[in-house]
Protein backbone atom coordinates (compact mmCIF):
# COMPACT_ATOMS: atom_id res chain seq x y z
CA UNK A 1 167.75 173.86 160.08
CA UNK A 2 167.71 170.19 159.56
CA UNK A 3 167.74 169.02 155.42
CA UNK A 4 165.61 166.25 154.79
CA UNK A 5 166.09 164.37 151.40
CA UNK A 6 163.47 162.86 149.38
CA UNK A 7 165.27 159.94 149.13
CA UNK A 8 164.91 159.69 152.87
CA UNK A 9 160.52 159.20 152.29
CA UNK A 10 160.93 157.05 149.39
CA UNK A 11 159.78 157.47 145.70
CA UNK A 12 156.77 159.41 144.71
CA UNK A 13 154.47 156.98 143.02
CA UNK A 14 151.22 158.83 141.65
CA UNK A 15 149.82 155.59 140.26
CA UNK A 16 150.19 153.45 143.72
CA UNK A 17 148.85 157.01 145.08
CA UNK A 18 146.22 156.50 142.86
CA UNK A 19 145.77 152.86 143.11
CA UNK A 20 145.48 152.49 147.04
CA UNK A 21 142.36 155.05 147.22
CA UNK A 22 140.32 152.31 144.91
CA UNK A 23 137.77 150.68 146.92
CA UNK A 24 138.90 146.94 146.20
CA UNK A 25 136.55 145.73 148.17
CA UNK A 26 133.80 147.10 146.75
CA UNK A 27 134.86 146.00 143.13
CA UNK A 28 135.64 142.33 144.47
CA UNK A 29 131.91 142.11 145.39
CA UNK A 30 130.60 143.59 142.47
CA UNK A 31 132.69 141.12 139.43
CA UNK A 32 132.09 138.22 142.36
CA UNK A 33 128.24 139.77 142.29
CA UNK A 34 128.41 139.72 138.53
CA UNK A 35 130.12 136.21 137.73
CA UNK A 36 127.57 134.50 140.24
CA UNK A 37 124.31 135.83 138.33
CA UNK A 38 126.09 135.01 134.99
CA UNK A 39 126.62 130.98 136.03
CA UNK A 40 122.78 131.17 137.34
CA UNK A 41 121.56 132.30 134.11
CA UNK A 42 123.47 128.90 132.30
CA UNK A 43 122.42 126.74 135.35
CA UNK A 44 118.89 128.53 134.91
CA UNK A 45 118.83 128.07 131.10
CA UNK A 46 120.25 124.54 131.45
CA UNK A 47 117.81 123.80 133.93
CA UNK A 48 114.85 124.61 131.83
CA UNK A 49 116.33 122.96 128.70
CA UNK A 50 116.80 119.87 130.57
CA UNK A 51 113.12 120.13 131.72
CA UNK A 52 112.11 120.62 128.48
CA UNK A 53 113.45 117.65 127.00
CA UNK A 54 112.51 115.25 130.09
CA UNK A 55 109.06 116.59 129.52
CA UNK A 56 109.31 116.14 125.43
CA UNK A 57 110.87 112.14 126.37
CA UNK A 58 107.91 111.61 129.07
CA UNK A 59 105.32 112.15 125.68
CA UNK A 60 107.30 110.63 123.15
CA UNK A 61 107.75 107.39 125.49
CA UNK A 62 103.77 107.24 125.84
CA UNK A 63 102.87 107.85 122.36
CA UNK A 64 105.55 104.99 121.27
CA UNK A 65 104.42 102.81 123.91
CA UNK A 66 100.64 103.40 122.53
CA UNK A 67 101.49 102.85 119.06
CA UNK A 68 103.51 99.81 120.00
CA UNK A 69 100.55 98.49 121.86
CA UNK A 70 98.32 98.36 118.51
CA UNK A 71 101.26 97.30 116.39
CA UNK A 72 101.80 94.10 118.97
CA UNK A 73 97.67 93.62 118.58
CA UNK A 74 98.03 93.64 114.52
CA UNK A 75 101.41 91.38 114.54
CA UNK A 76 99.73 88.93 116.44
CA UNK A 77 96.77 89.18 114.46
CA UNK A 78 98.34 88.73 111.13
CA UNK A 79 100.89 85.64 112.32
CA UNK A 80 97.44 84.17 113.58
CA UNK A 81 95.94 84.29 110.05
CA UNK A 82 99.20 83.35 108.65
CA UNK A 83 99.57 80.18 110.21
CA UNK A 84 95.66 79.27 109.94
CA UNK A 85 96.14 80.34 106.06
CA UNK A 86 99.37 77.47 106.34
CA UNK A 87 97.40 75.06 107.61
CA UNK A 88 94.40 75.45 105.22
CA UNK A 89 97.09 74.63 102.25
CA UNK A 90 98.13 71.37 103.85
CA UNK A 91 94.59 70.31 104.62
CA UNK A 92 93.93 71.08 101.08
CA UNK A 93 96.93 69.09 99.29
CA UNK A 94 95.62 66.22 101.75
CA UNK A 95 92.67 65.79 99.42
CA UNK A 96 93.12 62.81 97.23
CA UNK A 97 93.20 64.05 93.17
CA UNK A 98 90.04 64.00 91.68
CA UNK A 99 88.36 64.44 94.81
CA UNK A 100 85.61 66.94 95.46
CA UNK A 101 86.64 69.85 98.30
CA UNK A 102 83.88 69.12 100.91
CA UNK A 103 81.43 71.86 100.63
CA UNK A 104 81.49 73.25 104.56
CA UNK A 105 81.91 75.74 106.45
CA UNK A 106 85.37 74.51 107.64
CA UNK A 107 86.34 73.82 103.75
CA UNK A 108 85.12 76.89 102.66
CA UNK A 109 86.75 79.24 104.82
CA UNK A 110 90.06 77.26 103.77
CA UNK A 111 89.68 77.90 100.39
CA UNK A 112 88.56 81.51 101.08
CA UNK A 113 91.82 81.72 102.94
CA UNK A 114 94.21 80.64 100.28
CA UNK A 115 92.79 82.10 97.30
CA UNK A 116 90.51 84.95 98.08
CA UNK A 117 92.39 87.04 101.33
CA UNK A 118 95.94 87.95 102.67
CA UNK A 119 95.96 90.62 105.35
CA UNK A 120 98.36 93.28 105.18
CA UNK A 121 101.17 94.59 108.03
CA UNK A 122 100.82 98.24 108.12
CA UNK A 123 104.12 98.98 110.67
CA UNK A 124 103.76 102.91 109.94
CA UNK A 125 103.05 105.13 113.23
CA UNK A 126 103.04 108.93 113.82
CA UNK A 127 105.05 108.67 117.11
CA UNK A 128 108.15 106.28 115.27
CA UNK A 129 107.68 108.79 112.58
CA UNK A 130 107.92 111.83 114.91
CA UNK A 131 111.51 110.01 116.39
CA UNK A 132 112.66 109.12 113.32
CA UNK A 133 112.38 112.84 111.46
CA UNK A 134 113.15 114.77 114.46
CA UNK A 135 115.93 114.38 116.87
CA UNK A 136 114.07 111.60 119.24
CA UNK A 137 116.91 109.73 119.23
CA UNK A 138 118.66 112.34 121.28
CA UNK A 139 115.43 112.46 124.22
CA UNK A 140 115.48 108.54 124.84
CA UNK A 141 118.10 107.76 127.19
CA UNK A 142 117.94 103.93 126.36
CA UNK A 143 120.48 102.96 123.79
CA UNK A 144 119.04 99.70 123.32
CA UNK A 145 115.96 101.19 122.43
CA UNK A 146 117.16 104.11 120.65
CA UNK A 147 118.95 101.37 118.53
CA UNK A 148 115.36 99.39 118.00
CA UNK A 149 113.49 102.36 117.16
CA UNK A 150 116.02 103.61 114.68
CA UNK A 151 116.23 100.11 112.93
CA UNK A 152 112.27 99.69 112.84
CA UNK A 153 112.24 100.33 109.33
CA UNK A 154 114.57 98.05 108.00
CA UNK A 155 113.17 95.42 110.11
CA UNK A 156 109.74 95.33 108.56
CA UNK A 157 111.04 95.57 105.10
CA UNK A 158 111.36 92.16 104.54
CA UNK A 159 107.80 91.46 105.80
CA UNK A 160 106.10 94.44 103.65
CA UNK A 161 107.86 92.44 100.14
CA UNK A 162 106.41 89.74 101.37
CA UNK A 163 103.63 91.00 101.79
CA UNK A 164 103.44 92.39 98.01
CA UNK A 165 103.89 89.08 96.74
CA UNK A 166 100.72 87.59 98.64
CA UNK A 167 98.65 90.53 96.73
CA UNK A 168 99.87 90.14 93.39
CA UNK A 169 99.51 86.57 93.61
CA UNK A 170 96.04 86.84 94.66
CA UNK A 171 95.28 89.45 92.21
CA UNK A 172 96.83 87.71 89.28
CA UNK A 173 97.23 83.85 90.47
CA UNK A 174 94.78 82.66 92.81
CA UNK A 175 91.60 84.38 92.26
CA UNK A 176 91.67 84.15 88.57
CA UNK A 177 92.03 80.20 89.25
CA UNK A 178 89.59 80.31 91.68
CA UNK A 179 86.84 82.01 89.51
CA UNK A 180 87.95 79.82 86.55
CA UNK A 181 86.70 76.48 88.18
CA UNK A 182 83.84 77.70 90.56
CA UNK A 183 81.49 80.32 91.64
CA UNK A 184 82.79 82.69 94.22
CA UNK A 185 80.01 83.48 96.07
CA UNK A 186 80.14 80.70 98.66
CA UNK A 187 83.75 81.74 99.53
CA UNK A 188 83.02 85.20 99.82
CA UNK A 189 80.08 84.58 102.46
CA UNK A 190 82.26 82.67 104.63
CA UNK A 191 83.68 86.90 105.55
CA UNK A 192 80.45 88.30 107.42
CA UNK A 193 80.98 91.66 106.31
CA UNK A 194 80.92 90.63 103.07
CA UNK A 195 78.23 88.20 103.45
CA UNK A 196 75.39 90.96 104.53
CA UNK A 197 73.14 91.62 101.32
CA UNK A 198 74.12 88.65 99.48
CA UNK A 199 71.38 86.83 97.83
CA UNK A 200 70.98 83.63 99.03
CA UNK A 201 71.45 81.66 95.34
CA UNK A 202 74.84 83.79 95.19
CA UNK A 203 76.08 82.71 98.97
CA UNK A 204 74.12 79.64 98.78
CA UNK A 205 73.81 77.58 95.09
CA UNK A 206 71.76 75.23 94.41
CA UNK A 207 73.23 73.22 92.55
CA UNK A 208 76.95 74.32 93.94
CA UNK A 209 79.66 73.88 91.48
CA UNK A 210 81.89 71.05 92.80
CA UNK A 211 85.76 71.99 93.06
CA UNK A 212 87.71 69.73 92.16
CA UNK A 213 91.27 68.47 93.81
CA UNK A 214 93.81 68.62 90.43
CA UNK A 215 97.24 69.12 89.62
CA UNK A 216 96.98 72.71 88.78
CA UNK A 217 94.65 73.57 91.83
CA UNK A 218 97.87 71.68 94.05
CA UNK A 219 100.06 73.68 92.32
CA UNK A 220 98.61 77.02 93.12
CA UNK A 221 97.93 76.17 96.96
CA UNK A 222 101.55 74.71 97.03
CA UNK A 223 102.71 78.80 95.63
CA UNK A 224 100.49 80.02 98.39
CA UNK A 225 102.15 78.05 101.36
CA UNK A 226 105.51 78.59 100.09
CA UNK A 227 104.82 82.75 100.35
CA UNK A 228 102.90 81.74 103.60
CA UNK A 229 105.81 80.08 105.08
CA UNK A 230 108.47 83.05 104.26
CA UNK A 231 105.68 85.80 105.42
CA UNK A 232 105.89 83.25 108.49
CA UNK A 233 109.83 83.68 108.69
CA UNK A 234 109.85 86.86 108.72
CA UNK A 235 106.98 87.65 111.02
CA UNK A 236 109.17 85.93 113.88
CA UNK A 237 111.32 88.71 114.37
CA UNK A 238 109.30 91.31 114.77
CA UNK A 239 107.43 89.92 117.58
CA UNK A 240 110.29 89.26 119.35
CA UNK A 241 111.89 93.63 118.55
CA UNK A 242 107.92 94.50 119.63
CA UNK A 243 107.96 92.47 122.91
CA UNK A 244 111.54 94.15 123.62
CA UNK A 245 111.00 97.48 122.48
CA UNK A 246 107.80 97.52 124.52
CA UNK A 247 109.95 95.75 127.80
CA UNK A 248 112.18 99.01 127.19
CA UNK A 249 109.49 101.53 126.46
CA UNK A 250 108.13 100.50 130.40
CA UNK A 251 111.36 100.49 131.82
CA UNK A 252 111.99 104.05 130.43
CA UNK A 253 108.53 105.32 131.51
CA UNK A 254 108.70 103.64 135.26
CA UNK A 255 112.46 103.75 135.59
């Protein structure tokens, strides 16, 4: 009878035993199964965020470009009045001293313009405001105009001061003067919306109350054109960041 050795069949191994009946290929597909759907759900949830914030960019681009729109309007405006306010002070320091101010319409909106009116730049808007205090910044894909929005502020500071000074020298300077020498009523009328209701001996006097072209009249319209002329300076630039930042806002929105 033949003697076989167990040396002669190799080792018993219970664990490879063990091992070898697992269905690897099963288990393969299931952790290659469960991997897969795990990198969807990221691509999924990536997807959607992206979405999200192309869709959140899309409305903050058209409610900048909207409120950019109206600021360009007022700018304009107020540079306008500006310059037609400059001009009124030189006209008016043309006048000889001791000379009358001619009592027209042209003359009297001049003088209405240097010591009776200064219009205000209001830069404030809800969408800048909304980009600013939020995390805009991080939707606009522009750096340029990221960097314009986020310096808005500081741009129009300048401008605001400025604008400060033209009211309290109005309010403590210019209409006191005015009042001092004449009456006001023929100024005022020259502004149609103030005009409406007033009698006619208050828009209209007759006799009128001649102003007269001194050294201390000069001397206030020469304080208005110098504020005129730095309101002026300062007005410049922020044409020229409107005009870009709405050049960028349409780029963004077409591009």
């Amino acid at each position: 009878m033949p003697i076989f050795r167990l040396s002669d069949f190799g080792a018993y191994n219970p664990i490879m035993t063990e091992t070898q009946k697992l269905p690897w290929k099963r288990l393969l597909a299931e952790a290659t199964a469960i991997v897969l759907s795990i990198l969807l759900a990221f691509a999924i949830d990536a997807w959607w965020e992206d979405r999200n914030d192309r869709q959140a960019e899309d409305l903050l681009l058209q409610r900048l470009k909207a409120d950019f729109i109206e600021i360009q309007s007022a700018i304009l405006m107020i540079e306008a009045e500006h310059r037609e306010t400059s001009a009124a002070c030189i006209a008016l320091m043309n006048i000889a001293d001791g000379v009358s101010i001619p009592s027209t319409p042209d003359y009297d909106r001049m003088v209405a313009l240097v010591f009776l009116t200064s219009r205000t730049f209001n830069p404030g808007t809800g969408a800048v405001a909304a980009f600013l205090n939020s995390e805009g910044a991080k939707l606009v894909d522009s750096q340029p105009l990221a960097d314009l929005l986020l310096s808005w502020s500081g741009l129009v500071e300048e401008l605001q001061e400025e604008d400060i000074f033209l009211q309290q020298g109005l309010a403590h300077r210019w209409i006191p003067f005015l009042k001092s020498r004449v009456g006001l009523g023929p100024y005022l009328a020259v502004y149609e919306e103030i005009n409406v209701g007033l009698p006619d001996h208050v828009s209209n006097p007759d006799p009128r109350i001649p102003l007269i072209v001194d050294s201390a009249l000069v001397n206030n319209v020469l304080d208005r054109y110098k504020l005129q002329q730095i309101a002026l300076r300062d007005i410049g630039p922020i044409i020229d960041a409107v005009d870009k930042i709405l050049m960028l806002l349409e780029n963004e929105i077409n591009g």
